[in-house]
N, C-alpha and C. Protein backbone atom coordinates (compact mmCIF):
# COMPACT_ATOMS: atom_id res chain seq x y z
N UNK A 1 -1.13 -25.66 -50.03
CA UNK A 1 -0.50 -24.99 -48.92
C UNK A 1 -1.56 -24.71 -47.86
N UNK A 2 -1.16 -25.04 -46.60
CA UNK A 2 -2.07 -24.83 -45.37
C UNK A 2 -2.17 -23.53 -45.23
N UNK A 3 -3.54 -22.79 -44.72
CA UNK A 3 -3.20 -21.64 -44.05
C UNK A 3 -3.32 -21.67 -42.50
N UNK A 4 -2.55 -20.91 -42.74
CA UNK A 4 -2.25 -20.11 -40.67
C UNK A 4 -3.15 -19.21 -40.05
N UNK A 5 -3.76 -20.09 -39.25
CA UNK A 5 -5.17 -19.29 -38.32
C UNK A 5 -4.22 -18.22 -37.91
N UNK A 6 -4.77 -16.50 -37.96
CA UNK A 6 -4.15 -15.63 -37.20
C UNK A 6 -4.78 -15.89 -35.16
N UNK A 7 -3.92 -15.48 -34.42
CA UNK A 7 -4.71 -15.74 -33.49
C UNK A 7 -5.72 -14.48 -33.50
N UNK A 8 -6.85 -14.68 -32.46
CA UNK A 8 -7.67 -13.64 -32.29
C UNK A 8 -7.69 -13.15 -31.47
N UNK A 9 -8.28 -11.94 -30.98
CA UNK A 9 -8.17 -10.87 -30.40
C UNK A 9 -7.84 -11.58 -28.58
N UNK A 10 -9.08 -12.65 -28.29
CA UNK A 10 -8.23 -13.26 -26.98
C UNK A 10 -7.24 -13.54 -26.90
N UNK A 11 -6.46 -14.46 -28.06
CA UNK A 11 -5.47 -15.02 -27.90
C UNK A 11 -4.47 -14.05 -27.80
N UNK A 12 -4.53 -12.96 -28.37
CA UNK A 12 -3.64 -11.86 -28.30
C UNK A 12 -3.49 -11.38 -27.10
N UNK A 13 -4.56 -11.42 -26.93
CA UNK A 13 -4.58 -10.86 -25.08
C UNK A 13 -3.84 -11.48 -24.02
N UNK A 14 -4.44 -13.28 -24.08
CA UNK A 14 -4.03 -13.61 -23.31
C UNK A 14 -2.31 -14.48 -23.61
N UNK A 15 -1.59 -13.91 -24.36
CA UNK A 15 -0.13 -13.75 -24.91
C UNK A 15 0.32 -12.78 -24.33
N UNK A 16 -0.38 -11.50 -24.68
CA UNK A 16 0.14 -10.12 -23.95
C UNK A 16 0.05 -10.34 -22.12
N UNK A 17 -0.93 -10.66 -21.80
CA UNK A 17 -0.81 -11.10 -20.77
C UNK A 17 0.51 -11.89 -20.15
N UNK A 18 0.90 -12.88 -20.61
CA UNK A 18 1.77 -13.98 -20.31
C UNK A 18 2.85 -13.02 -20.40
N UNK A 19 3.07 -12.48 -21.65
CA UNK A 19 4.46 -11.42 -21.44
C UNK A 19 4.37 -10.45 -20.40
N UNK A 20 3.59 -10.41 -20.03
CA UNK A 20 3.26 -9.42 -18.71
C UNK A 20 4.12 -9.88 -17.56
N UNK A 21 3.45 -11.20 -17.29
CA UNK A 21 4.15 -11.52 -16.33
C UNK A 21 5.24 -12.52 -16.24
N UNK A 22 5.68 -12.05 -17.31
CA UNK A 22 7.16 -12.71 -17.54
C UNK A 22 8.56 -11.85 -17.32
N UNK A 23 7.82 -10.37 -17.05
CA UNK A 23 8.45 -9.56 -16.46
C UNK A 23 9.22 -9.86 -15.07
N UNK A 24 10.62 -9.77 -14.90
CA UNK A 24 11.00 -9.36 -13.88
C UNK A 24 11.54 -8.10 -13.47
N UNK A 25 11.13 -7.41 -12.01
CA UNK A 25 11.13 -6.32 -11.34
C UNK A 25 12.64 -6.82 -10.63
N UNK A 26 13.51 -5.84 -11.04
CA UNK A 26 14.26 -5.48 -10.31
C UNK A 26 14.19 -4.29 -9.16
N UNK A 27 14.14 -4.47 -7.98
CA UNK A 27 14.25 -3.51 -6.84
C UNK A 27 15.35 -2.62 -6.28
N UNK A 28 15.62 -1.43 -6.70
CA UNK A 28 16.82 -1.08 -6.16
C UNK A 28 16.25 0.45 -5.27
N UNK A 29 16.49 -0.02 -4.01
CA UNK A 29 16.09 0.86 -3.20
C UNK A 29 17.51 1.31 -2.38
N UNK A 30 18.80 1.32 -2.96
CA UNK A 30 20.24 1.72 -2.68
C UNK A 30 20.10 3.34 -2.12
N UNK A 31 19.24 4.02 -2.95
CA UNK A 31 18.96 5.70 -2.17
C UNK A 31 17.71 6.34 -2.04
N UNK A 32 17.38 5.71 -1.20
CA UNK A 32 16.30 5.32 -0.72
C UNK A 32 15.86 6.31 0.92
N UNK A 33 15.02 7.17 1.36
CA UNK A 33 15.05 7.44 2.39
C UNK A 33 14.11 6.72 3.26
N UNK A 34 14.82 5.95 4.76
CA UNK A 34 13.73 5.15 5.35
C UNK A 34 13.08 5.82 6.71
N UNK A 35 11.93 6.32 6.64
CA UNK A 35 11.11 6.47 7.93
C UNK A 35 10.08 5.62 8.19
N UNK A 36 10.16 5.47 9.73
CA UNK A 36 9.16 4.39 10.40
C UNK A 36 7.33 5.61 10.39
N UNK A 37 6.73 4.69 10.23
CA UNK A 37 5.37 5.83 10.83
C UNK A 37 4.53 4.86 11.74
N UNK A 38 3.91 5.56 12.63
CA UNK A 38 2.40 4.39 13.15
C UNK A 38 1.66 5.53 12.57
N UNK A 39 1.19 6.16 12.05
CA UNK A 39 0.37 6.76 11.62
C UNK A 39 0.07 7.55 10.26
N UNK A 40 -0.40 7.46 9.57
CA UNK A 40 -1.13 8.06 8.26
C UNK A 40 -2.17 9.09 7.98
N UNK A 41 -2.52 10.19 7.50
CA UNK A 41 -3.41 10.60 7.23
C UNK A 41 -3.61 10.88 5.61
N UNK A 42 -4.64 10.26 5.51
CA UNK A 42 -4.79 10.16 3.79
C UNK A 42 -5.65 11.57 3.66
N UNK A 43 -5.62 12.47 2.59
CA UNK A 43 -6.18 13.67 2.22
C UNK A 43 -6.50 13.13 0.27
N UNK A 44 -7.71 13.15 -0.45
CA UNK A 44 -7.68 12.73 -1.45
C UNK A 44 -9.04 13.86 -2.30
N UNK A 45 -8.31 14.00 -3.59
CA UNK A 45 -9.05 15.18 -4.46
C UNK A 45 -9.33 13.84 -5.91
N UNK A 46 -10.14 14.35 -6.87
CA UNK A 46 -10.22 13.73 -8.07
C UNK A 46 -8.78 13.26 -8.87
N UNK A 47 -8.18 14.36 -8.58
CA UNK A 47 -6.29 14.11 -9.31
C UNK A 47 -5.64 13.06 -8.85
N UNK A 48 -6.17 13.25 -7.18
CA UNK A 48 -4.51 12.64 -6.58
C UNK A 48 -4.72 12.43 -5.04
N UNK A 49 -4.48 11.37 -4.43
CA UNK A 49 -3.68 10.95 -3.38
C UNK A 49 -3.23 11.45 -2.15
N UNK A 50 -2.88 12.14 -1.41
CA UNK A 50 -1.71 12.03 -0.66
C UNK A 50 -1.47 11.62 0.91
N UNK A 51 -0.70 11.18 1.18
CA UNK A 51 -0.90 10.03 2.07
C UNK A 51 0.78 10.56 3.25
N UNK A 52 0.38 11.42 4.42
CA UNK A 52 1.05 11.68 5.03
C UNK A 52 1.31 10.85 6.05
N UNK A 53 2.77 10.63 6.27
CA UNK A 53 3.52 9.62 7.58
C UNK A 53 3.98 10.34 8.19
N UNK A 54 3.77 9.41 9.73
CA UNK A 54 3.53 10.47 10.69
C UNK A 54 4.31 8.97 11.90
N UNK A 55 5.34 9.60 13.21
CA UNK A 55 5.18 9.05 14.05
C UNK A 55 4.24 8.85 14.87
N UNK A 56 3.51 9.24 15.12
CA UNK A 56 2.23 9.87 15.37
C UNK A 56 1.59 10.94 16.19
N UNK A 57 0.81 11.16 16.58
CA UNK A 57 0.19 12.28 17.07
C UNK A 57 0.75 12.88 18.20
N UNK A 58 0.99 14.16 18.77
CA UNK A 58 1.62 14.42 19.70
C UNK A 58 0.63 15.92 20.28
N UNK A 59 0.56 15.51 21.74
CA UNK A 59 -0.19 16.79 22.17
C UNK A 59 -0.11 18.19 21.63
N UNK A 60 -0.68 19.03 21.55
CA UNK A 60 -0.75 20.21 20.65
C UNK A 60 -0.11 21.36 22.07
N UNK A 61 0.05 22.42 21.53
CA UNK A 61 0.55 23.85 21.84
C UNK A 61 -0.78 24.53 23.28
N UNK A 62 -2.31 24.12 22.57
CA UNK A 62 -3.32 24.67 23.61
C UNK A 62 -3.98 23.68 23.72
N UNK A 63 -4.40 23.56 24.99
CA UNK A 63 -5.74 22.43 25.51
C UNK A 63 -6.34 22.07 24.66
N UNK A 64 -6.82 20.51 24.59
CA UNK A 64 -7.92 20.19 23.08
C UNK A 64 -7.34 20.39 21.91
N UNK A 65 -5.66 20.18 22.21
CA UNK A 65 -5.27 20.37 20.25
C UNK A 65 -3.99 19.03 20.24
N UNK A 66 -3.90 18.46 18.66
CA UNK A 66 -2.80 17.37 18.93
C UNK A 66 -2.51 18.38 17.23
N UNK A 67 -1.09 17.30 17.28
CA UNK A 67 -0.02 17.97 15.97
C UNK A 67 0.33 16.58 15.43
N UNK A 68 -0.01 16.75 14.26
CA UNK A 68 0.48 15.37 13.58
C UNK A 68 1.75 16.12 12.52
N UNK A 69 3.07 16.03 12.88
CA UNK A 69 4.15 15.75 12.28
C UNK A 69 4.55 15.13 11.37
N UNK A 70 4.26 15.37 10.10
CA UNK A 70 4.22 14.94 8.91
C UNK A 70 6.10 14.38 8.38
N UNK A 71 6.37 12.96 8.63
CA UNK A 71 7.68 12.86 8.50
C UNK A 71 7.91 12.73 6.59
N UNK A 72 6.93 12.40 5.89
CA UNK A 72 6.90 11.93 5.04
C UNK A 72 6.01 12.12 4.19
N UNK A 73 5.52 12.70 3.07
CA UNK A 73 4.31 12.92 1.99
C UNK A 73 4.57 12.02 0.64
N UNK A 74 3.87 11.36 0.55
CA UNK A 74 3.40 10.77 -1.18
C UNK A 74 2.74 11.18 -1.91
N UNK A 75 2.93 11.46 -2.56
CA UNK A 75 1.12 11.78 -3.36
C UNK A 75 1.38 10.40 -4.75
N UNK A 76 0.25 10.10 -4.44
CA UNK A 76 -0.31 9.49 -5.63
C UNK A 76 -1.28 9.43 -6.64
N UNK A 77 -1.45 8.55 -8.06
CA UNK A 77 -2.48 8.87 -8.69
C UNK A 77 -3.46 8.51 -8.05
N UNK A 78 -5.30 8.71 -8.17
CA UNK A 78 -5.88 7.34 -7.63
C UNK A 78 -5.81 6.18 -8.22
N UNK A 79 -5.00 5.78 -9.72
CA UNK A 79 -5.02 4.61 -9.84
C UNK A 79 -3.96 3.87 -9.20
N UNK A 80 -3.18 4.15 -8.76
CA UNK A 80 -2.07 4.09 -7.75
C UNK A 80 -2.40 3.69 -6.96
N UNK A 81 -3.11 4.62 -6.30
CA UNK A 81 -3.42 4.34 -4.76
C UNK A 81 -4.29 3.09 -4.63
N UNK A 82 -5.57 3.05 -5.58
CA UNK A 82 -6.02 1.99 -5.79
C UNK A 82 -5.23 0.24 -5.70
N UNK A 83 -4.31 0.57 -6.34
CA UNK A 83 -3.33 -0.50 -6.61
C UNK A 83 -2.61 -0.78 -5.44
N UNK A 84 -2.23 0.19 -4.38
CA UNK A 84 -1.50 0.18 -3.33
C UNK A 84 -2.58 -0.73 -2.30
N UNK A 85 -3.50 0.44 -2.34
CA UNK A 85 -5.06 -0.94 -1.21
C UNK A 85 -4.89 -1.82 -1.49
N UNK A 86 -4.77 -2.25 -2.73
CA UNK A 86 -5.31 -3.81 -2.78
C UNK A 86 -3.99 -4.57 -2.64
N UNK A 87 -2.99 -4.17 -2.97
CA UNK A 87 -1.42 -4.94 -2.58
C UNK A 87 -1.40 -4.59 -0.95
N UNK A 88 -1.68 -3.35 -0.03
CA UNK A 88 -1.53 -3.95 1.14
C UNK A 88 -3.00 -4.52 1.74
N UNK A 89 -4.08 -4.87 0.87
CA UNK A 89 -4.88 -5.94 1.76
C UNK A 89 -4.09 -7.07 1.77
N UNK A 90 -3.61 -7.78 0.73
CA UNK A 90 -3.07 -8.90 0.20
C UNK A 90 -2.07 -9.08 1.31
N UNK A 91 -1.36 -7.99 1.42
CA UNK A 91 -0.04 -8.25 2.16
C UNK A 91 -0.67 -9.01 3.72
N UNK A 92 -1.81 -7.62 4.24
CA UNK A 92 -2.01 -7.97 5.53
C UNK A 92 -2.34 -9.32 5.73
N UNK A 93 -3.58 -9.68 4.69
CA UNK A 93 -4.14 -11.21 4.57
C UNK A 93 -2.75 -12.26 5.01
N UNK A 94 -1.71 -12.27 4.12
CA UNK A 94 -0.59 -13.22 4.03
C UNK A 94 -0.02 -13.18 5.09
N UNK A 95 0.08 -11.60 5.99
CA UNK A 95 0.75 -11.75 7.93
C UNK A 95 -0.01 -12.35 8.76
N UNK A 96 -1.80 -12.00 8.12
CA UNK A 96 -2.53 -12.87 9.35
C UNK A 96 -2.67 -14.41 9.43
N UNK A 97 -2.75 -14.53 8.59
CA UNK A 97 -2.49 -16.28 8.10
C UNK A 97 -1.29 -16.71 9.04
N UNK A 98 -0.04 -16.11 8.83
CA UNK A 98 1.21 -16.53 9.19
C UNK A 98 1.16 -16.78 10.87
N UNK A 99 0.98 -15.23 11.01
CA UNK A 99 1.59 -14.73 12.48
C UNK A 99 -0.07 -14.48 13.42
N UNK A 100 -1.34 -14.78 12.89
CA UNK A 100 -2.34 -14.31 13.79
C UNK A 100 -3.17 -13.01 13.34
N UNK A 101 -4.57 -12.86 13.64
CA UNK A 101 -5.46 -11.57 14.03
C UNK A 101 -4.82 -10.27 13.89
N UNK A 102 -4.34 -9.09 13.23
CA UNK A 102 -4.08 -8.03 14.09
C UNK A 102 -4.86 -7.34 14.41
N UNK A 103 -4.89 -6.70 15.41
CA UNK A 103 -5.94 -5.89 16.15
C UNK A 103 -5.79 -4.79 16.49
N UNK A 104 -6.75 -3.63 15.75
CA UNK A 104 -5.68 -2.25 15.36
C UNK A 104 -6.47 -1.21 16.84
N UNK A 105 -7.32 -1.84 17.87
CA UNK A 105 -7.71 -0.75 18.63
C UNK A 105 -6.30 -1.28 20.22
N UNK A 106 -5.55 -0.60 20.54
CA UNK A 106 -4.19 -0.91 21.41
C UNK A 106 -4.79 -1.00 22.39
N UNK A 107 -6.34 -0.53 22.87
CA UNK A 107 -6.63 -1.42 24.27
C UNK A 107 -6.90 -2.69 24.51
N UNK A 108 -7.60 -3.14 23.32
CA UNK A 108 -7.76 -4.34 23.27
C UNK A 108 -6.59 -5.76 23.08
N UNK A 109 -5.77 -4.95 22.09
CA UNK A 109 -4.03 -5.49 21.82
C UNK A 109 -3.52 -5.95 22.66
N UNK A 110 -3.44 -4.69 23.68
CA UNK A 110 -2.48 -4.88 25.22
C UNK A 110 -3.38 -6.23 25.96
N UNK A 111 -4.69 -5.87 25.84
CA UNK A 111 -4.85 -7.25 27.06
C UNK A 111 -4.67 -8.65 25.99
N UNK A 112 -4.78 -8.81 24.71
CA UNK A 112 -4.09 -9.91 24.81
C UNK A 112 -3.19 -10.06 24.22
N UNK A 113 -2.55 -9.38 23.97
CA UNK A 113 -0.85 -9.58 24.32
C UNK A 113 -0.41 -10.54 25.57
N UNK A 114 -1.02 -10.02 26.78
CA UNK A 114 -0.63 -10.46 28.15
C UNK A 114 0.26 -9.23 29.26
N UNK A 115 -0.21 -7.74 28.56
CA UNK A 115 0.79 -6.91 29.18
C UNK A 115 -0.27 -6.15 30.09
């Protein structure tokens, strides 16, 4: 009688792996609340995250002051957040490829835009 190599510890891995991504994600964002932001302010401790959306900045109450209007708060883990950077570098990479450069300082934007 033959015996049966167990697999080893890679092979296990890279099985577990494969079932990994044999996963499909279903998305159901049915109740869901949607706000637009141009703006973010990230605040981050050893715990956690949090990552405020904002339409953005709006002149303040006294001279020399602005109010950022917080439409929206997340908090996340940092392994989270970690995970989030690197899915929206990826993302941005795949728009610039598509659609062009973006160029995040708006003086420079506007002139070439053409406006």
């Amino acid at each position: 009688m033959a015996k049966v190599k167990e697999p080893d510890n890679e092979a296990r891995a890279a099985q577990a792996g494969e079932n990994e991504r044999r996963t499909e994600l279903l998305v159901d964002d049915s109740n869901a609340t949607v706000h637009y932001a141009t703006t973010v302010h990230i605040n981050g401790s050893a715990e956690e995250f949090a990552l405020d959306f904002s339409r953005g900045v709006r002149p303040g109450p006294r001279p020399n002051t602005a109010v950022l209007r917080v439409d929206s708060k997340i908090i996340l883990s940092p392994w989270a957040a970690k995970r989030l950077a690197i899915e929206m570098s990826q993302a941005i990479q795949r728009y610039e490829e598509t659609f062009g450069a973006l160029e995040i300082d708006p003086r420079k934007r506007s002139k070439s835009s053409g406006s």
